[in-house]
C-alpha atoms as a PDB file:
ATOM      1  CA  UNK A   1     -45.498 -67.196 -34.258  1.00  0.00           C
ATOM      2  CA  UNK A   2     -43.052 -68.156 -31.642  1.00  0.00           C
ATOM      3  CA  UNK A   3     -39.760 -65.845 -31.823  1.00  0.00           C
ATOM      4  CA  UNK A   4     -36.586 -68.219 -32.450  1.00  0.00           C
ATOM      5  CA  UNK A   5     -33.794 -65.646 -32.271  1.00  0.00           C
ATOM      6  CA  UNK A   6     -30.918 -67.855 -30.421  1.00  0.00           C
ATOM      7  CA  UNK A   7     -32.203 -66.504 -26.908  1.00  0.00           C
ATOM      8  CA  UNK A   8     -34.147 -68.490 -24.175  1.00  0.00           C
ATOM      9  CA  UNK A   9     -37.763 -68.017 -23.498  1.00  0.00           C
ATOM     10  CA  UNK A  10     -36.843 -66.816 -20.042  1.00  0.00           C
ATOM     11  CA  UNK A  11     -34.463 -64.432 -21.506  1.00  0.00           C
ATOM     12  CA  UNK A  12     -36.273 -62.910 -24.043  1.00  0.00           C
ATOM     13  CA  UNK A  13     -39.353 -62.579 -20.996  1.00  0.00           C
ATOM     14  CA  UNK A  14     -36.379 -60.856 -19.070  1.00  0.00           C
ATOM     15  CA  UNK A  15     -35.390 -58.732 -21.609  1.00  0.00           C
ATOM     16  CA  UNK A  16     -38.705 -57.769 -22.378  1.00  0.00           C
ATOM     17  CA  UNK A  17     -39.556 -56.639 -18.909  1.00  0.00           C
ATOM     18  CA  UNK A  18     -36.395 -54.669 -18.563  1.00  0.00           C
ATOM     19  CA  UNK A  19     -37.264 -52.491 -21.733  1.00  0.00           C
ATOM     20  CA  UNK A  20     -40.792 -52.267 -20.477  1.00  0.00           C
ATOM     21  CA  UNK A  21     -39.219 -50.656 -17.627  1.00  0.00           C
ATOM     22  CA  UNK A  22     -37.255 -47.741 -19.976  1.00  0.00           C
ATOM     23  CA  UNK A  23     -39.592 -47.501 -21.866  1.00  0.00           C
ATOM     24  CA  UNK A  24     -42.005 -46.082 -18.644  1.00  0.00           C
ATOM     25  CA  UNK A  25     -39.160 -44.209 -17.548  1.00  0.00           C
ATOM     26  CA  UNK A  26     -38.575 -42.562 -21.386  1.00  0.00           C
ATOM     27  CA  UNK A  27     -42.563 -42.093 -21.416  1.00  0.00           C
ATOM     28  CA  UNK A  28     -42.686 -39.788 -18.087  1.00  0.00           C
ATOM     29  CA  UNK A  29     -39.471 -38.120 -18.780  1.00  0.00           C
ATOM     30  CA  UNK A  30     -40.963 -36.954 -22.080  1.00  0.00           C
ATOM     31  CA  UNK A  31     -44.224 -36.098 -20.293  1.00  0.00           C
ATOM     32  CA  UNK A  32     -42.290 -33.689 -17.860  1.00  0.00           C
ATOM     33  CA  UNK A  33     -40.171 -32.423 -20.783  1.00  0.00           C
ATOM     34  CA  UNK A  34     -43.419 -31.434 -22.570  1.00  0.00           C
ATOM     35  CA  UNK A  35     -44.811 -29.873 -19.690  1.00  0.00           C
ATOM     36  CA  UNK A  36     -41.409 -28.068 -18.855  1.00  0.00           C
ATOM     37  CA  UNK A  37     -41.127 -26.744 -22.735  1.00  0.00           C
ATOM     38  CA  UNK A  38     -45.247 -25.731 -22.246  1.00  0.00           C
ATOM     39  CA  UNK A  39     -44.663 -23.792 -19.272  1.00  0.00           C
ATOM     40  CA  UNK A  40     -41.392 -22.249 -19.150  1.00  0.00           C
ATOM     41  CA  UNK A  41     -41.242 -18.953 -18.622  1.00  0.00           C
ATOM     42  CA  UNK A  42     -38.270 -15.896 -17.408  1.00  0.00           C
ATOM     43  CA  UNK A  43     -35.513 -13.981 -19.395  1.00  0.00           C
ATOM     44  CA  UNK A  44     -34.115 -17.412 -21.249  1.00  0.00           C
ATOM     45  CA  UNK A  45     -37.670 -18.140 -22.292  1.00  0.00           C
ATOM     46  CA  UNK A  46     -37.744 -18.753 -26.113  1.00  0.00           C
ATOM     47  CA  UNK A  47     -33.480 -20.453 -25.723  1.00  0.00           C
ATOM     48  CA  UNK A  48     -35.399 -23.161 -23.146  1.00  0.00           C
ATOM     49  CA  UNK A  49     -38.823 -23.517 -24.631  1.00  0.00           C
ATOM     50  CA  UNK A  50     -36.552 -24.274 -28.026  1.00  0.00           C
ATOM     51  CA  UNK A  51     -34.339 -26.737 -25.982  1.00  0.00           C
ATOM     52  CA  UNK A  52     -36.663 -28.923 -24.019  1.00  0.00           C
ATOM     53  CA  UNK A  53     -39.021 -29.107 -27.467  1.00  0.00           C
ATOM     54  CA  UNK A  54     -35.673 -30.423 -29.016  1.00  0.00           C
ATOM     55  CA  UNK A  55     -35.770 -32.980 -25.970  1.00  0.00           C
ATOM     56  CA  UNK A  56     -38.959 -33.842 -25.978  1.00  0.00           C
ATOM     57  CA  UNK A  57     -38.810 -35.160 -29.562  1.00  0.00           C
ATOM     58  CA  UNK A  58     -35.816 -36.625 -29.106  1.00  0.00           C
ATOM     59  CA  UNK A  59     -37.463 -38.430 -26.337  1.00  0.00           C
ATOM     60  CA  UNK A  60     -40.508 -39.202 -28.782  1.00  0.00           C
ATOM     61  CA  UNK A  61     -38.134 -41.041 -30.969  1.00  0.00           C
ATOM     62  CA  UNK A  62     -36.630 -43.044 -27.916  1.00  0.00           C
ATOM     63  CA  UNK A  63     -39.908 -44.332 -26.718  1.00  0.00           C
ATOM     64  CA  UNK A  64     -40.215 -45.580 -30.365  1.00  0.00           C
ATOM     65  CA  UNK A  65     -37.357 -47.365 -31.239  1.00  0.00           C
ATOM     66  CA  UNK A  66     -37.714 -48.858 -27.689  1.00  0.00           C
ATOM     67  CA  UNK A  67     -41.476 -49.842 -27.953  1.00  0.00           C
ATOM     68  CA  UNK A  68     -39.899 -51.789 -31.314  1.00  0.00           C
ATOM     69  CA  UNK A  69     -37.270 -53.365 -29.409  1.00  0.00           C
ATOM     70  CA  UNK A  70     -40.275 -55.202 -27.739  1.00  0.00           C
ATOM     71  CA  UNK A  71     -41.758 -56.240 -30.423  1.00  0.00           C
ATOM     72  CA  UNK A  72     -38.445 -57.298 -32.157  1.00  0.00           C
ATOM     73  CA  UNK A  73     -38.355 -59.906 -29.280  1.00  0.00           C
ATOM     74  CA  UNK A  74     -41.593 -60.950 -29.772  1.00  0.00           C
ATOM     75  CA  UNK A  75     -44.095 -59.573 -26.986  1.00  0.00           C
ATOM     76  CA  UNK A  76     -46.539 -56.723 -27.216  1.00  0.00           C
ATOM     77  CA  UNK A  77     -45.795 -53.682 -25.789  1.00  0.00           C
ATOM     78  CA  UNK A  78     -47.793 -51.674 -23.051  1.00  0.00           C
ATOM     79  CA  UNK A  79     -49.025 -48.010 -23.501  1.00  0.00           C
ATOM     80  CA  UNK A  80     -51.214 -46.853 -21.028  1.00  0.00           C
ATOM     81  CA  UNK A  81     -50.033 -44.092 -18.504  1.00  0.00           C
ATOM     82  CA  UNK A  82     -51.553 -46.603 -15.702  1.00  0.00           C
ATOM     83  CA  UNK A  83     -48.826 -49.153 -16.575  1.00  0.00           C
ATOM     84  CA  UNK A  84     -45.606 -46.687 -17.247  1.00  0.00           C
ATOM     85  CA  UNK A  85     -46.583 -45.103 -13.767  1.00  0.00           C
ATOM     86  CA  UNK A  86     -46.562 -48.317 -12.113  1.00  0.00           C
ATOM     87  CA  UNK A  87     -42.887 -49.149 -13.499  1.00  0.00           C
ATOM     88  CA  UNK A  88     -41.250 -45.909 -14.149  1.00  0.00           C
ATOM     89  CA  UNK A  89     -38.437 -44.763 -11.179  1.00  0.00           C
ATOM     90  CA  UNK A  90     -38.512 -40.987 -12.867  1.00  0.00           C
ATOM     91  CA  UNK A  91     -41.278 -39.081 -10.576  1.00  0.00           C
ATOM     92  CA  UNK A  92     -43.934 -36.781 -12.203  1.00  0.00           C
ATOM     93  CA  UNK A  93     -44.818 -33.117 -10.749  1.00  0.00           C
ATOM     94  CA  UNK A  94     -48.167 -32.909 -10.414  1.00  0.00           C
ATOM     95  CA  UNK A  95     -49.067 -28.816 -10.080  1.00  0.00           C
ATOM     96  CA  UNK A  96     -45.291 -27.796  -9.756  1.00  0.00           C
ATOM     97  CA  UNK A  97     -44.320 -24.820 -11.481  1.00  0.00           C
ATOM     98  CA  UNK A  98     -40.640 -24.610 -11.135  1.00  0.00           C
ATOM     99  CA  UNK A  99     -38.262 -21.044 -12.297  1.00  0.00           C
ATOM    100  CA  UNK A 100     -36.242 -22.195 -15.518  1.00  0.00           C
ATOM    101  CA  UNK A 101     -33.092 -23.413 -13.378  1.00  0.00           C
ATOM    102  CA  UNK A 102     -34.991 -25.782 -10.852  1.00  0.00           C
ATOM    103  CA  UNK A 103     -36.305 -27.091 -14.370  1.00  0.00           C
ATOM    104  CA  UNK A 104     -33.117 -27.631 -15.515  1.00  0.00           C
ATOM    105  CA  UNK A 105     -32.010 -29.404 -12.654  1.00  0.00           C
ATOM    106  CA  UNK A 106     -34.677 -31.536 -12.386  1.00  0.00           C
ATOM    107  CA  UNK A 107     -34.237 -32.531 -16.543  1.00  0.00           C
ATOM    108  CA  UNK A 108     -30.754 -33.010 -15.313  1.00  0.00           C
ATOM    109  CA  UNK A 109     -31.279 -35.295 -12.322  1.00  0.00           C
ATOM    110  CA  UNK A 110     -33.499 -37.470 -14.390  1.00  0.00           C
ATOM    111  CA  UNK A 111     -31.347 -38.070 -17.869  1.00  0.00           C
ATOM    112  CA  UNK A 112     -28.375 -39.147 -15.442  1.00  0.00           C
ATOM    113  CA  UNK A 113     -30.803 -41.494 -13.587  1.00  0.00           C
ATOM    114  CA  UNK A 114     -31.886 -42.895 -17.020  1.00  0.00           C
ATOM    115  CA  UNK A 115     -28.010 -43.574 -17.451  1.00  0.00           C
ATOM    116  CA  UNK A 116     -27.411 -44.939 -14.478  1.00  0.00           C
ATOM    117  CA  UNK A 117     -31.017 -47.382 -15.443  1.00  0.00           C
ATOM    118  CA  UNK A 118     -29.316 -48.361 -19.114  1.00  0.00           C
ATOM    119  CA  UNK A 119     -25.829 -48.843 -18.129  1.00  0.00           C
ATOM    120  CA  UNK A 120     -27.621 -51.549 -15.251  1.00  0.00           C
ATOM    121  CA  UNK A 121     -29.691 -52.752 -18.265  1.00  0.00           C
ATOM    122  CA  UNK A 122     -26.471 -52.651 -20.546  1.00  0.00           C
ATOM    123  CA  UNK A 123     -24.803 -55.552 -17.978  1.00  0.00           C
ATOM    124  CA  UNK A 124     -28.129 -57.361 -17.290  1.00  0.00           C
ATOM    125  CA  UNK A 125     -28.816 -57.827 -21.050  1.00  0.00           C
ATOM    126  CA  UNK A 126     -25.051 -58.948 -22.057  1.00  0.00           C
ATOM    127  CA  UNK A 127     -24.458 -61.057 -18.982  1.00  0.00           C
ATOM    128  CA  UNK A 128     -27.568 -62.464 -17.479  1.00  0.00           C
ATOM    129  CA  UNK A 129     -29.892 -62.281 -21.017  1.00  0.00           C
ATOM    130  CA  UNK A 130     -27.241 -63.345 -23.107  1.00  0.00           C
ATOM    131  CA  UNK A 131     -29.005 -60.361 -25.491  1.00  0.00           C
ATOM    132  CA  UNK A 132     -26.798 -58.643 -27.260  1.00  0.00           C
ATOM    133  CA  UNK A 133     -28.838 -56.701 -29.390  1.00  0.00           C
ATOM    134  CA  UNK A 134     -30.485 -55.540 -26.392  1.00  0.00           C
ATOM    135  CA  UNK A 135     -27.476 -54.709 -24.932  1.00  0.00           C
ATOM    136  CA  UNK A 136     -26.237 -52.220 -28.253  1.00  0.00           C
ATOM    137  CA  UNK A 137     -29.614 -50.877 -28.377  1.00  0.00           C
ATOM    138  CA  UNK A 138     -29.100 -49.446 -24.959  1.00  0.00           C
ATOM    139  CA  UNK A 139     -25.808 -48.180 -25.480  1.00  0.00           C
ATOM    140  CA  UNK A 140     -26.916 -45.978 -27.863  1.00  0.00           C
ATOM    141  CA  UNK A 141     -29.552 -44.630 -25.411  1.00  0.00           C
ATOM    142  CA  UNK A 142     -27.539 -44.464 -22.792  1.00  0.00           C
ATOM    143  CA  UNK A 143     -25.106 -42.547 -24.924  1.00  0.00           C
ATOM    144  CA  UNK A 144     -28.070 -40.058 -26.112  1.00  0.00           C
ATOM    145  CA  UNK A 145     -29.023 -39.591 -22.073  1.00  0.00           C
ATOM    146  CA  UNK A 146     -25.526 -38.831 -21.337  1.00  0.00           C
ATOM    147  CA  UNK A 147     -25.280 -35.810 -24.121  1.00  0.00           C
ATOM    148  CA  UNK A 148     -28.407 -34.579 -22.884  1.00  0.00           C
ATOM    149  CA  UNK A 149     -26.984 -34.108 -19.416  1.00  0.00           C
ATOM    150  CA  UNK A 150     -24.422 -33.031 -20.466  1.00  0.00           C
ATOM    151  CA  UNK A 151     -25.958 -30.158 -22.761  1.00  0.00           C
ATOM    152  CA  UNK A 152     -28.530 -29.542 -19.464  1.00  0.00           C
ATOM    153  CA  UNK A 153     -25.224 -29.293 -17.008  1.00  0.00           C
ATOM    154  CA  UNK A 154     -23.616 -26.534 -19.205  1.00  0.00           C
ATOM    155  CA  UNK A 155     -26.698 -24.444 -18.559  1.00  0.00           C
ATOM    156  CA  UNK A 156     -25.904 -24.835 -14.772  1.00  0.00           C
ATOM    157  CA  UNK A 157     -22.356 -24.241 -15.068  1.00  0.00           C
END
């Protein structure tokens, strides 16, 4: 059945392919965040394997509630790693075994790039979508990337 929610075809095709986007970026941050919390290893073991498990659900729940998002506007949503490669900006490491600060830092890098990916998204979905439920949706994960950098910067403080 068609979805008649007071936003163009176009928009809600838009909108769609802008989540599918997160939602690939969200899928191979949690992916490094599992590996990081698997393989983590040094004097602060047990604080960070404790912290990035923390994350990674966090990040489980994300992918969710975006995933629904998707189907809230009516189109399916993809889920094979083939596809979230293909669209995600966030960069696996393949056979990289980093020492607990480089991990960090790379945790941190990515959360503020995910910020800097919503708050675009944020604009695009109010102004250009005319979505506005799109729009709060990715304040709130926007908001939830920012106090993850945040919590990953004190560590490097």
């Amino acid at each position: 059945m068609k979805t008649n929610i007071g936003i163009t075809d176009k928009n809600l095709q838009n909108s769609t392919t802008l989540l599918s986007g997160i939602l690939s970026n969200e899928m191979v941050l949690y992916t490094k965040t599992r590996k990081f919390h698997w393989n983590v290893a040094g004097e602060s073991f047990m604080e960070l394997h404790k912290l990035f498990e923390k994350q990674y659900k966090e990040l489980e729940e994300a992918i969710d509630e975006v995933a629904e998002r998707i189907g809230k506007l009516g189109f399916n949503t993809i889920g094979t790693m083939q596809e979230f490669l293909s669209l995600s900006t966030i960069k696996e490491r393949p056979d990289k075994y980093a020492q607990p600060k480089d991990l960090l830092k790379e945790l941190l890098t990515d959360h503020e790039t995910m910020v800097v990916i919503l708050r675009k998204g944020i604009d695009e979905s109010s102004d250009k979508n005319k979505d506005a439920g799109t729009a709060d949706f990715l304040t709130g994960l926007m908001e939830q990337h920012e106090t993850t950098a945040w919590i990953l910067r004190r560590y490097l403080n």
